[in-house]
PDB file of N, CA and C in Angstrom:
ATOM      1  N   UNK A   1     111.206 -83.701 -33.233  1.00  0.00           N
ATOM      2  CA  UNK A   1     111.606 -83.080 -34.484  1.00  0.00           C
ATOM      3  C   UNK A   1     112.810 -83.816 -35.061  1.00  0.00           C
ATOM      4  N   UNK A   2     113.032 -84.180 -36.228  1.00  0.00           N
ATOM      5  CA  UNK A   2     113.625 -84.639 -36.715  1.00  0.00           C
ATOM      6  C   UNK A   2     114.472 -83.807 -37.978  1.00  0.00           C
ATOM      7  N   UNK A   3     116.160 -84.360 -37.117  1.00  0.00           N
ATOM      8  CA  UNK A   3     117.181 -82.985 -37.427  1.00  0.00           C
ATOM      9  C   UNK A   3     117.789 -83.623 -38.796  1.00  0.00           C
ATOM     10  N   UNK A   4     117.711 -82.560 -40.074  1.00  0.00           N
ATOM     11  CA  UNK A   4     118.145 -83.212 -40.781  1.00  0.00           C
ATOM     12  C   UNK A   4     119.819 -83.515 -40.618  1.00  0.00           C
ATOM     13  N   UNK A   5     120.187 -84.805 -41.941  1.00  0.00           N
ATOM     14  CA  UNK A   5     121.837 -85.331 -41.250  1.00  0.00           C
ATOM     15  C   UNK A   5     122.303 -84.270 -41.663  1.00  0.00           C
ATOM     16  N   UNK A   6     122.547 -83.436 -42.114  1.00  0.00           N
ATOM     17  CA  UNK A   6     123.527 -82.403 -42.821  1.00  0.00           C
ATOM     18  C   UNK A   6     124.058 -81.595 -41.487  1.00  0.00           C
ATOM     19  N   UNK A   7     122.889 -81.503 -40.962  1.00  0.00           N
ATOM     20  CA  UNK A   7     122.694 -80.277 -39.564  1.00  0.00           C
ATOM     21  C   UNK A   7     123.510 -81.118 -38.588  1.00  0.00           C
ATOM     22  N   UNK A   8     122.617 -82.266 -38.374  1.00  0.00           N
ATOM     23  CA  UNK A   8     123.364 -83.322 -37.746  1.00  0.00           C
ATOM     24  C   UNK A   8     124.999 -83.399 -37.420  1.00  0.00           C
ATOM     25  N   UNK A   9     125.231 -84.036 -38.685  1.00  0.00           N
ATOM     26  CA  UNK A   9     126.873 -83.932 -39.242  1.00  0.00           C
ATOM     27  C   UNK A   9     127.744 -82.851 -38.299  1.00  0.00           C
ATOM     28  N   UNK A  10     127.491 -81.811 -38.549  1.00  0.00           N
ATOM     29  CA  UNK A  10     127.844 -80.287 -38.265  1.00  0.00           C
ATOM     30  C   UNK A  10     128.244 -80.207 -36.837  1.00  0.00           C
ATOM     31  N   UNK A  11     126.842 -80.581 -36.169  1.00  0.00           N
ATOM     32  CA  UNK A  11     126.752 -81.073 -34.644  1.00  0.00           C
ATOM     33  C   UNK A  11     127.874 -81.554 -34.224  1.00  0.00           C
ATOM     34  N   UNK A  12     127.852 -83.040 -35.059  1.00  0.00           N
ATOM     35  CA  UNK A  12     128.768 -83.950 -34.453  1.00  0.00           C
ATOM     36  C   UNK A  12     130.260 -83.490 -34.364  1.00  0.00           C
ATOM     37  N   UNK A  13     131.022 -82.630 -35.908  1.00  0.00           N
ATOM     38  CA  UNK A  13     132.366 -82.241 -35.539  1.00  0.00           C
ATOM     39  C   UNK A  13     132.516 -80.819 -34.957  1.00  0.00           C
ATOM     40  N   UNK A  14     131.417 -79.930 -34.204  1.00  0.00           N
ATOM     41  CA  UNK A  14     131.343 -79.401 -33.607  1.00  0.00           C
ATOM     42  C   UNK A  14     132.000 -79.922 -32.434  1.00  0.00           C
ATOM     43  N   UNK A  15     131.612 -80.698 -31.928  1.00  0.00           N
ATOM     44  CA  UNK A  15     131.780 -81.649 -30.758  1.00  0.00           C
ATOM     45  C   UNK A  15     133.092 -82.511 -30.486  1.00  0.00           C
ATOM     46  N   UNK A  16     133.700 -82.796 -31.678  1.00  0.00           N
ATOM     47  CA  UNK A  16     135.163 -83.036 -31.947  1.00  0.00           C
ATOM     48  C   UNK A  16     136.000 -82.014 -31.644  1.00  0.00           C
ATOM     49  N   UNK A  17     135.442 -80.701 -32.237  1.00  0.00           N
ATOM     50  CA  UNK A  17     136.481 -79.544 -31.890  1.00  0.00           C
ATOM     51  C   UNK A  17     136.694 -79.197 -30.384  1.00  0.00           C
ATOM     52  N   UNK A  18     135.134 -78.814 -29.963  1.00  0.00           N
ATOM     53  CA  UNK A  18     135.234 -78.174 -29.073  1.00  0.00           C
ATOM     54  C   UNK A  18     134.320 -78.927 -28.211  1.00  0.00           C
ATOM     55  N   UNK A  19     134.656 -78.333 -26.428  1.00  0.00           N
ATOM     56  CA  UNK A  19     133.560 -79.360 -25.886  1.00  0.00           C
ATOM     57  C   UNK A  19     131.785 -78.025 -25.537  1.00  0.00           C
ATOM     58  N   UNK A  20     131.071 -77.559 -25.787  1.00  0.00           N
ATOM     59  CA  UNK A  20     130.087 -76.739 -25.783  1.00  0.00           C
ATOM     60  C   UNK A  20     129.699 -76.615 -24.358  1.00  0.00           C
ATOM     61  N   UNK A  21     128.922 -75.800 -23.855  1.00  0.00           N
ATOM     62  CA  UNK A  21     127.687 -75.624 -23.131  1.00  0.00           C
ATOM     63  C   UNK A  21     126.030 -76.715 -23.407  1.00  0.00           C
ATOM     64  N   UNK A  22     125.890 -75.699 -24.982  1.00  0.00           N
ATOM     65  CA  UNK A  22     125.003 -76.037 -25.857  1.00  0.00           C
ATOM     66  C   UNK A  22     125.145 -75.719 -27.228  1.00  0.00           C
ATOM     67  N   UNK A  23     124.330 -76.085 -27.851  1.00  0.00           N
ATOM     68  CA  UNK A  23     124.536 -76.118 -29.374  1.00  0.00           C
ATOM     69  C   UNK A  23     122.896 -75.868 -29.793  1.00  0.00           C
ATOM     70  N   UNK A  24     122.202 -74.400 -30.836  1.00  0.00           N
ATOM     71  CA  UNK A  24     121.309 -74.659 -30.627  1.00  0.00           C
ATOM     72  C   UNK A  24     121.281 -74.463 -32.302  1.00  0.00           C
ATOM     73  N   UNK A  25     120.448 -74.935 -33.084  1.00  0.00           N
ATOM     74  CA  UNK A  25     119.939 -74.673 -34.595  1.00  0.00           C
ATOM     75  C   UNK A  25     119.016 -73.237 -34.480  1.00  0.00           C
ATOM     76  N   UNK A  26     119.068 -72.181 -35.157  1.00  0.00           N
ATOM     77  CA  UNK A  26     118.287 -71.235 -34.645  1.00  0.00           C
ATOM     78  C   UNK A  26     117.333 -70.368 -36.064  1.00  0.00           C
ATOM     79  N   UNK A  27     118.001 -71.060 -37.410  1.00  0.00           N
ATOM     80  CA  UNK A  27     117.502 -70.984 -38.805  1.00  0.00           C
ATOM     81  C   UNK A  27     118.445 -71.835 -39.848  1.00  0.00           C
ATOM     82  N   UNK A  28     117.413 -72.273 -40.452  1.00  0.00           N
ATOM     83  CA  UNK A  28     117.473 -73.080 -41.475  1.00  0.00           C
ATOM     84  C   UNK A  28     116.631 -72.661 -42.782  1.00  0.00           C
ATOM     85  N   UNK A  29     117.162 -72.901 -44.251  1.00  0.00           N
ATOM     86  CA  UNK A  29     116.081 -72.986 -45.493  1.00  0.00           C
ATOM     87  C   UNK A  29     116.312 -73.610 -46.004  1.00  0.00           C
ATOM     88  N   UNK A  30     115.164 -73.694 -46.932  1.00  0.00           N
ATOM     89  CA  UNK A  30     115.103 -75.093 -47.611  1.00  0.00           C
ATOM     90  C   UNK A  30     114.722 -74.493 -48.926  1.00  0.00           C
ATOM     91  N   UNK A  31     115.019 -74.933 -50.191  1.00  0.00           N
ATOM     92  CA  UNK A  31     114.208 -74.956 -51.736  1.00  0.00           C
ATOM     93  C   UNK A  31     113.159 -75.780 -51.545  1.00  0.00           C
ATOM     94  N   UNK A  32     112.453 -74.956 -52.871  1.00  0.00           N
ATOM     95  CA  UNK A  32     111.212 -75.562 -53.331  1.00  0.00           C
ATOM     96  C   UNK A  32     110.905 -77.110 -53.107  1.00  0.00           C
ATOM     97  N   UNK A  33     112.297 -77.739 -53.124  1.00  0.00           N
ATOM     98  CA  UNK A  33     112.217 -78.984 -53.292  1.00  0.00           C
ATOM     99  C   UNK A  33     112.555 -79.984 -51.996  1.00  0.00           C
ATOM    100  N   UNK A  34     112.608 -78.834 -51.133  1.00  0.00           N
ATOM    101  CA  UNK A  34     112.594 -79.189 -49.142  1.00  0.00           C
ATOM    102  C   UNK A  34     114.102 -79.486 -49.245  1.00  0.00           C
ATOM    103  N   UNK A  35     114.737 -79.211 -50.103  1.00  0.00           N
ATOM    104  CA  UNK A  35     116.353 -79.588 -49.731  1.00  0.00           C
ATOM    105  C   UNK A  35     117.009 -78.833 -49.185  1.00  0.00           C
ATOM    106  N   UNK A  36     117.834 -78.505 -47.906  1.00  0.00           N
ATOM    107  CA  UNK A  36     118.398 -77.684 -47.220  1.00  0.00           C
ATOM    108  C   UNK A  36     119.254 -76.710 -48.107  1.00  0.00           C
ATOM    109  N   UNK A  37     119.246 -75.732 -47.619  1.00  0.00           N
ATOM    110  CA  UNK A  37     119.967 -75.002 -48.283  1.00  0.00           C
ATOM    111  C   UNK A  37     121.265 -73.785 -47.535  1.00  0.00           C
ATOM    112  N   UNK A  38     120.905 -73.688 -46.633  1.00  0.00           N
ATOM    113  CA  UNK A  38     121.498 -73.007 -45.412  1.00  0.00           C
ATOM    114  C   UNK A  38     121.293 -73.163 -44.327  1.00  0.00           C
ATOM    115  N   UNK A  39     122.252 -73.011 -42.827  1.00  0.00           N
ATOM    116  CA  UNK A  39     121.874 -73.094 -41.745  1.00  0.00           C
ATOM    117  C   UNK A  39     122.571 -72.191 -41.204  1.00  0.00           C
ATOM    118  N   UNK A  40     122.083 -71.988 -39.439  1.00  0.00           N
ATOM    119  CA  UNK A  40     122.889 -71.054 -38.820  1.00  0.00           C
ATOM    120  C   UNK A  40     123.001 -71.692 -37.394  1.00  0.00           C
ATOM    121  N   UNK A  41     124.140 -71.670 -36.677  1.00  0.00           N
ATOM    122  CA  UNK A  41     123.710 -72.499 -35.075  1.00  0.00           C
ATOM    123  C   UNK A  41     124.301 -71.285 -34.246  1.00  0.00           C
ATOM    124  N   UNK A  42     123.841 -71.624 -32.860  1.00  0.00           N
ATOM    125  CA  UNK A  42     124.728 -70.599 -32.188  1.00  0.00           C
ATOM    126  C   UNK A  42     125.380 -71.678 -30.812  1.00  0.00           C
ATOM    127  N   UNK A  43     126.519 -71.920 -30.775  1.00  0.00           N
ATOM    128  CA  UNK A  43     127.527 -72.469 -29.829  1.00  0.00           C
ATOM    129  C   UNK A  43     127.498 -71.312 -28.518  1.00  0.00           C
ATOM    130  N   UNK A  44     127.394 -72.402 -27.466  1.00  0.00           N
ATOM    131  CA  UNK A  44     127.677 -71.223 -26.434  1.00  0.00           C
ATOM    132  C   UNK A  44     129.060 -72.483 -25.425  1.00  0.00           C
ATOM    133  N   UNK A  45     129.716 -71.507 -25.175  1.00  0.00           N
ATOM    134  CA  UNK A  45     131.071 -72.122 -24.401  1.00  0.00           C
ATOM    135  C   UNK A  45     131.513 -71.496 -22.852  1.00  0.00           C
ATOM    136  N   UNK A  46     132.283 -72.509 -22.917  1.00  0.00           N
ATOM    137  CA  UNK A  46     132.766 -72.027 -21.427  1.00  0.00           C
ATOM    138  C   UNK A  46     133.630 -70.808 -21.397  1.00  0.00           C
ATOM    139  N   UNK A  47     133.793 -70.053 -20.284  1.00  0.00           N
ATOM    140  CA  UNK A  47     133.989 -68.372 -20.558  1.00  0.00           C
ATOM    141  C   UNK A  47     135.608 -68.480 -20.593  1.00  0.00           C
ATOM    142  N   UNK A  48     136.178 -69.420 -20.379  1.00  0.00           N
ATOM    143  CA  UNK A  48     137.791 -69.554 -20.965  1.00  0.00           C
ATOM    144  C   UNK A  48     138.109 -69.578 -22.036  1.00  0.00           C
ATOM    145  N   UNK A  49     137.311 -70.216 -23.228  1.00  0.00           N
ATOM    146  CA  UNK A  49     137.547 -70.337 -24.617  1.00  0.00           C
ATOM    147  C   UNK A  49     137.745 -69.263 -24.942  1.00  0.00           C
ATOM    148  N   UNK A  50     138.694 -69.152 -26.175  1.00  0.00           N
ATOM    149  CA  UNK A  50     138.990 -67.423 -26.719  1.00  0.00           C
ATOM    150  C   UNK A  50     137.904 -67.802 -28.248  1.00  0.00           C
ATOM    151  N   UNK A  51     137.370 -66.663 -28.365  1.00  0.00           N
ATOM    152  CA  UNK A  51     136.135 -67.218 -29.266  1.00  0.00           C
ATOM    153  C   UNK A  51     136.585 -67.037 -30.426  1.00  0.00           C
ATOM    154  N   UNK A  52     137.915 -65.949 -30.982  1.00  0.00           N
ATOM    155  CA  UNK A  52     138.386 -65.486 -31.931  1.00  0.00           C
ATOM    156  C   UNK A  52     138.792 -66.923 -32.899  1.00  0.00           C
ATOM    157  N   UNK A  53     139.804 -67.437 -31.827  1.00  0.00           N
ATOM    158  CA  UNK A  53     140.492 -68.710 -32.206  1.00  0.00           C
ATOM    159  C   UNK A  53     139.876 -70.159 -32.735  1.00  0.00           C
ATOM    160  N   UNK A  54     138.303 -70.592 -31.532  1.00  0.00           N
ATOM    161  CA  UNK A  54     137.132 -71.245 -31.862  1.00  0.00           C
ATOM    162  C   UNK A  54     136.604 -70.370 -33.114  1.00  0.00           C
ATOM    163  N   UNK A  55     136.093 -69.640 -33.438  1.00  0.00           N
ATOM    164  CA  UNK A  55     135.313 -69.435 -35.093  1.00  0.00           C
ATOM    165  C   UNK A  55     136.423 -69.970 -36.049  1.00  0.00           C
ATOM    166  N   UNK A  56     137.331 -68.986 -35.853  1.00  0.00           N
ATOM    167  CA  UNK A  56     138.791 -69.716 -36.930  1.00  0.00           C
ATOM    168  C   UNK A  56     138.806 -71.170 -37.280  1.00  0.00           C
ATOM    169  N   UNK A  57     138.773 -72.085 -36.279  1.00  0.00           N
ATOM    170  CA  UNK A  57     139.219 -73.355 -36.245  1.00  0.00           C
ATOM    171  C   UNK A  57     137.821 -73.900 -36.434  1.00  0.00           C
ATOM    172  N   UNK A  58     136.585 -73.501 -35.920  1.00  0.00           N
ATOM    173  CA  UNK A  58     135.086 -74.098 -36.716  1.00  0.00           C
ATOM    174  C   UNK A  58     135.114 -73.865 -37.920  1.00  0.00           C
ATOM    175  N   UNK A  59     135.233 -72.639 -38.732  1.00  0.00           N
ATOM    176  CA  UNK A  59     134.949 -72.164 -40.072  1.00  0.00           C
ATOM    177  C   UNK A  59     136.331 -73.068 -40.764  1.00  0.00           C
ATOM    178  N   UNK A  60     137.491 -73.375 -40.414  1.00  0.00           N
ATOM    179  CA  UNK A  60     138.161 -73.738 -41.296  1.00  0.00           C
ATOM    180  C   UNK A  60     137.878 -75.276 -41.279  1.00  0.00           C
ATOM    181  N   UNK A  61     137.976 -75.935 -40.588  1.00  0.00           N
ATOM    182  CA  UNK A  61     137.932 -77.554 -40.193  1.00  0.00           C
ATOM    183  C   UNK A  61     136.629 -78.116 -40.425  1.00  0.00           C
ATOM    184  N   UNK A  62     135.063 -77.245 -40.277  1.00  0.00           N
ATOM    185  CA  UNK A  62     134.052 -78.302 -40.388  1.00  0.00           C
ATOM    186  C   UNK A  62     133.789 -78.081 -41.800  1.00  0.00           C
ATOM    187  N   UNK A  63     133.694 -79.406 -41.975  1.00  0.00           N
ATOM    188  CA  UNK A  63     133.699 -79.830 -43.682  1.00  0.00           C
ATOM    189  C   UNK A  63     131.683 -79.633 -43.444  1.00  0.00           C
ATOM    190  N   UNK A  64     131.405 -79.187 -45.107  1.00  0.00           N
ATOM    191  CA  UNK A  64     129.935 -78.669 -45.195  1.00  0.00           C
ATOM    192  C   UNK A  64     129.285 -78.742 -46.720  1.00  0.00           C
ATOM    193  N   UNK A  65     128.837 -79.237 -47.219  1.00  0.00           N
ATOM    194  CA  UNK A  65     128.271 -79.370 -48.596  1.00  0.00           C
ATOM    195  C   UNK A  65     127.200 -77.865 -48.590  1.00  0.00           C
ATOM    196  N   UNK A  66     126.594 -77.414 -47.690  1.00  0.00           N
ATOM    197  CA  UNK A  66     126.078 -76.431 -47.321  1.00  0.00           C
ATOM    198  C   UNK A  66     126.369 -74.982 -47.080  1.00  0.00           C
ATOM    199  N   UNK A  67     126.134 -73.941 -47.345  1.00  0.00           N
ATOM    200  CA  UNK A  67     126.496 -72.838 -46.237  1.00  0.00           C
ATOM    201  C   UNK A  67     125.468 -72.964 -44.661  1.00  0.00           C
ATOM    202  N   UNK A  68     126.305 -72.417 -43.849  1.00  0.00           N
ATOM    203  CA  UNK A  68     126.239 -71.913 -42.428  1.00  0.00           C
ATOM    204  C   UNK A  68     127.189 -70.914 -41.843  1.00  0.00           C
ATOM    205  N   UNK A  69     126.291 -70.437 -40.688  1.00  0.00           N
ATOM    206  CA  UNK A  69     126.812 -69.325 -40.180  1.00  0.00           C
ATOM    207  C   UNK A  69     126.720 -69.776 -38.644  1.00  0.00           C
ATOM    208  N   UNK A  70     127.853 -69.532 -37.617  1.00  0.00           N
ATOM    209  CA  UNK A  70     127.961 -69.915 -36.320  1.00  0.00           C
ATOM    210  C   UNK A  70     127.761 -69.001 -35.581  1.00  0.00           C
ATOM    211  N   UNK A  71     127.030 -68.495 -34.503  1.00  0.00           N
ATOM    212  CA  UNK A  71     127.373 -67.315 -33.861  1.00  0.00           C
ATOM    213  C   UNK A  71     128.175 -68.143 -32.625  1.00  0.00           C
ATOM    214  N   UNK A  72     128.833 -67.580 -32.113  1.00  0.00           N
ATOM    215  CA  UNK A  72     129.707 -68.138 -30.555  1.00  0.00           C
ATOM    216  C   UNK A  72     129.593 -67.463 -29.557  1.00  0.00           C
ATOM    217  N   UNK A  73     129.126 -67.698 -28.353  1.00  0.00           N
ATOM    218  CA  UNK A  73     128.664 -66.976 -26.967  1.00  0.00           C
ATOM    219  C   UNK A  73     129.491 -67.300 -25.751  1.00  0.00           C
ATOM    220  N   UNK A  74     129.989 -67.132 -25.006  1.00  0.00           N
ATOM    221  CA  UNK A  74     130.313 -67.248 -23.544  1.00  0.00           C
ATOM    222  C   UNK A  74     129.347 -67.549 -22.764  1.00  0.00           C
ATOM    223  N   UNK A  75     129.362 -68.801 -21.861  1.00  0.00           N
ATOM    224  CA  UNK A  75     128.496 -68.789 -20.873  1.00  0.00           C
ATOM    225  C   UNK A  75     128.099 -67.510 -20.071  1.00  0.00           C
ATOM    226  N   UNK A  76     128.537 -67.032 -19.567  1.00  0.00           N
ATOM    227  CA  UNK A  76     127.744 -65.518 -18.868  1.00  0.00           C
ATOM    228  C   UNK A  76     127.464 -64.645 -20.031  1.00  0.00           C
ATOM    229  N   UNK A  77     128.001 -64.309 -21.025  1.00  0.00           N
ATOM    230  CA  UNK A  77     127.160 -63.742 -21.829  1.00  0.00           C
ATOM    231  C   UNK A  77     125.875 -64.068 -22.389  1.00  0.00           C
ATOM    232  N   UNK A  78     125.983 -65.497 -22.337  1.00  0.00           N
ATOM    233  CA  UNK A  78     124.951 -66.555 -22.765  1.00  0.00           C
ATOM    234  C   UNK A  78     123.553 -65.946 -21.596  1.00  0.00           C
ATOM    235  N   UNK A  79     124.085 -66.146 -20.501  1.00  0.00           N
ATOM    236  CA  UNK A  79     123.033 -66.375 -19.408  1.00  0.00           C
ATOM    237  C   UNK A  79     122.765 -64.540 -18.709  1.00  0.00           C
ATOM    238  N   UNK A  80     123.539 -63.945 -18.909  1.00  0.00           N
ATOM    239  CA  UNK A  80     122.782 -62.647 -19.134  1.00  0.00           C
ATOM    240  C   UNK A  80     122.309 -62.170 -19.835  1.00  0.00           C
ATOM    241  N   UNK A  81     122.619 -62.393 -21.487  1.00  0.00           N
ATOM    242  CA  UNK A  81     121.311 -61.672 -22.599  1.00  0.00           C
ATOM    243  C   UNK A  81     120.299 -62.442 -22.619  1.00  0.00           C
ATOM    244  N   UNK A  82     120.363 -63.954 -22.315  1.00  0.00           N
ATOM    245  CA  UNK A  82     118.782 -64.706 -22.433  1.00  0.00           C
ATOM    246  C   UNK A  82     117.937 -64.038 -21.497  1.00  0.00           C
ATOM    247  N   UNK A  83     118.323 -63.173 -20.457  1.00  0.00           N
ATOM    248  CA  UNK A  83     117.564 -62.202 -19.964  1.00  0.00           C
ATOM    249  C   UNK A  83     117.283 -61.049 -19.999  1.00  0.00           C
ATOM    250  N   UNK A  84     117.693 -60.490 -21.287  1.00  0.00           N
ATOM    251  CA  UNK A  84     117.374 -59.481 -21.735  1.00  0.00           C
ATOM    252  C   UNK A  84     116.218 -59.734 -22.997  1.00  0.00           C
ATOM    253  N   UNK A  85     114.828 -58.618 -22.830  1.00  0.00           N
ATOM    254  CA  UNK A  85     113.867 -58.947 -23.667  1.00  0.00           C
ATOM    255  C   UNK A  85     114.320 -58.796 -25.330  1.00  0.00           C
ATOM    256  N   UNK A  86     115.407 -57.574 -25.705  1.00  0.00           N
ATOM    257  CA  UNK A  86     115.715 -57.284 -26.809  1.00  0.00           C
ATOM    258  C   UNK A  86     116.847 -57.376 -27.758  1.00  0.00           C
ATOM    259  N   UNK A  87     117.100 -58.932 -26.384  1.00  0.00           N
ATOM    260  CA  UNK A  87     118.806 -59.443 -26.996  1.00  0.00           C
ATOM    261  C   UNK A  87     118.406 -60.772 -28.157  1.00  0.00           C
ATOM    262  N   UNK A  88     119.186 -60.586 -29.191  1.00  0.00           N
ATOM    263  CA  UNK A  88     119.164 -61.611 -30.418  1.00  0.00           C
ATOM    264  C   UNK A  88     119.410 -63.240 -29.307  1.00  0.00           C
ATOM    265  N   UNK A  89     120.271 -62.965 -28.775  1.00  0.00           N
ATOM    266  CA  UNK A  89     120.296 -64.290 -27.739  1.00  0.00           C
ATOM    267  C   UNK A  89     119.165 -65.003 -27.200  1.00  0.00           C
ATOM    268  N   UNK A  90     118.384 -64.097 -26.478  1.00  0.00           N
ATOM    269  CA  UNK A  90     117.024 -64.144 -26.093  1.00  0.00           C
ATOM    270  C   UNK A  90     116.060 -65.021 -27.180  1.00  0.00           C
ATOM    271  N   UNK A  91     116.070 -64.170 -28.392  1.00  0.00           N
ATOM    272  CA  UNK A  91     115.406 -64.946 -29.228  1.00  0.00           C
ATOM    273  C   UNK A  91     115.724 -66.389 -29.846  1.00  0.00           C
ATOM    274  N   UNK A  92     116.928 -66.867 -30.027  1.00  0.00           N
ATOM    275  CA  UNK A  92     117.420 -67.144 -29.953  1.00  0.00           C
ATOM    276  C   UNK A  92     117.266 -68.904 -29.329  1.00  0.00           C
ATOM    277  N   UNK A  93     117.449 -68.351 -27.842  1.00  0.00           N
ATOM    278  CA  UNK A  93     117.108 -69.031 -26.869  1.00  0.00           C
ATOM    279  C   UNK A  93     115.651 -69.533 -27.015  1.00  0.00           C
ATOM    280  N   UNK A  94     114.816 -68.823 -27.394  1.00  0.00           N
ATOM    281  CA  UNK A  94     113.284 -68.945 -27.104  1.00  0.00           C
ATOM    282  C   UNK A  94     112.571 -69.506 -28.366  1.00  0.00           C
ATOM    283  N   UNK A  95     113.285 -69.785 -29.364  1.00  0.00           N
ATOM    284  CA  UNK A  95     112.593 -70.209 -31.187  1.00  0.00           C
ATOM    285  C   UNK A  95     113.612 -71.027 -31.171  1.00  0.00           C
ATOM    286  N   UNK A  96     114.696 -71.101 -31.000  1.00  0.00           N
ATOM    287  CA  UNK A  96     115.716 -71.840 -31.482  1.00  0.00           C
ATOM    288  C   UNK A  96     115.577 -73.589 -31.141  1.00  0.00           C
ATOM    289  N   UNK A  97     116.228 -74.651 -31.859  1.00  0.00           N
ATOM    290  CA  UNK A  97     115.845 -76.246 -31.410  1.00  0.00           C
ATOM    291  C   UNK A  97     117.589 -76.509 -30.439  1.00  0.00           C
ATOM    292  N   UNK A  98     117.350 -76.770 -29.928  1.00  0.00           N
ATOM    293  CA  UNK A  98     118.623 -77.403 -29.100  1.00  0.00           C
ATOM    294  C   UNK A  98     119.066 -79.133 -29.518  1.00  0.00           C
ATOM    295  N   UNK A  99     119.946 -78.482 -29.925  1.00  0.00           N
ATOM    296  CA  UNK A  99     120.851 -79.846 -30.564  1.00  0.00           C
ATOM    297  C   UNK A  99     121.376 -80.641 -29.986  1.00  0.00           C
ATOM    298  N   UNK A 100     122.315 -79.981 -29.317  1.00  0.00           N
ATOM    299  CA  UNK A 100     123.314 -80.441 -27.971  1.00  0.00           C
ATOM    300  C   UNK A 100     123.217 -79.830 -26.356  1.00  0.00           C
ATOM    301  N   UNK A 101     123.284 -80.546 -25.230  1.00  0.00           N
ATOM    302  CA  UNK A 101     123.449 -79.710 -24.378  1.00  0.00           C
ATOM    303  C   UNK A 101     124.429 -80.649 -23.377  1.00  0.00           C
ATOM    304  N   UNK A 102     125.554 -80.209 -22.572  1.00  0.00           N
ATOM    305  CA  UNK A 102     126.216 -80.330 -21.559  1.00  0.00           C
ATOM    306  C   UNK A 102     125.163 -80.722 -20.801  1.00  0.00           C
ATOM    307  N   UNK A 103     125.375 -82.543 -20.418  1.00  0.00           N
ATOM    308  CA  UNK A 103     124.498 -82.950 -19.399  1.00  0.00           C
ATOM    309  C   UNK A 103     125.354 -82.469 -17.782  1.00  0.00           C
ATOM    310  N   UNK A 104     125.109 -82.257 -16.776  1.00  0.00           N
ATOM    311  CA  UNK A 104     125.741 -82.132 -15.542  1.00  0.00           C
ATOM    312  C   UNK A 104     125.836 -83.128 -14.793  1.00  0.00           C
TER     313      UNK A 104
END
């Protein structure tokens, strides 16, 4: 699949800020005319990060010709709702494209 650069972009000073888990794209639209028009990702981090402070410093610093919306997760929060059948995470997890992931 081929990510458009806008999304791309986003990725990349994601990755400047902060160091992730994963990074997944989980909705996107487009106009009539296939041109992006919004996105949404969801960041999941290590359970030290204070998440208050990370949204602050994502929403103010990543530059965007676009709107988007970030959701931000904690690793164990991450890895206990992907096991829950009726957690937004879950879904999430399961439709969503993975952008980035923490190789080990």
């Amino acid at each position: 699949m081929d990510i458009n650069p806008i999304i791309q972009n986003i990725t990349n000073q994601i990755l400047d800020i902060t160091n992730p888990f994963k990074i997944i794209l989980f909705n996107r639209k487009y106009d009539l005319f296939e041109n992006l028009t919004s996105f949404k990702l969801c960041v999941v981090v290590d359970d030290n990060v204070n998440i208050s402070e990370l949204e602050s410093d994502l929403y103010l610093n990543l530059e965007c010709e676009n709107p988007f919306d970030v959701i931000i997760y904690k690793q164990s929060e991450w890895f206990n709702l992907i096991e829950d059948d009726t957690s937004f995470a879950r879904k999430i997890s399961k439709t969503g494209v993975v952008l980035y992931e923490l190789q080990a």
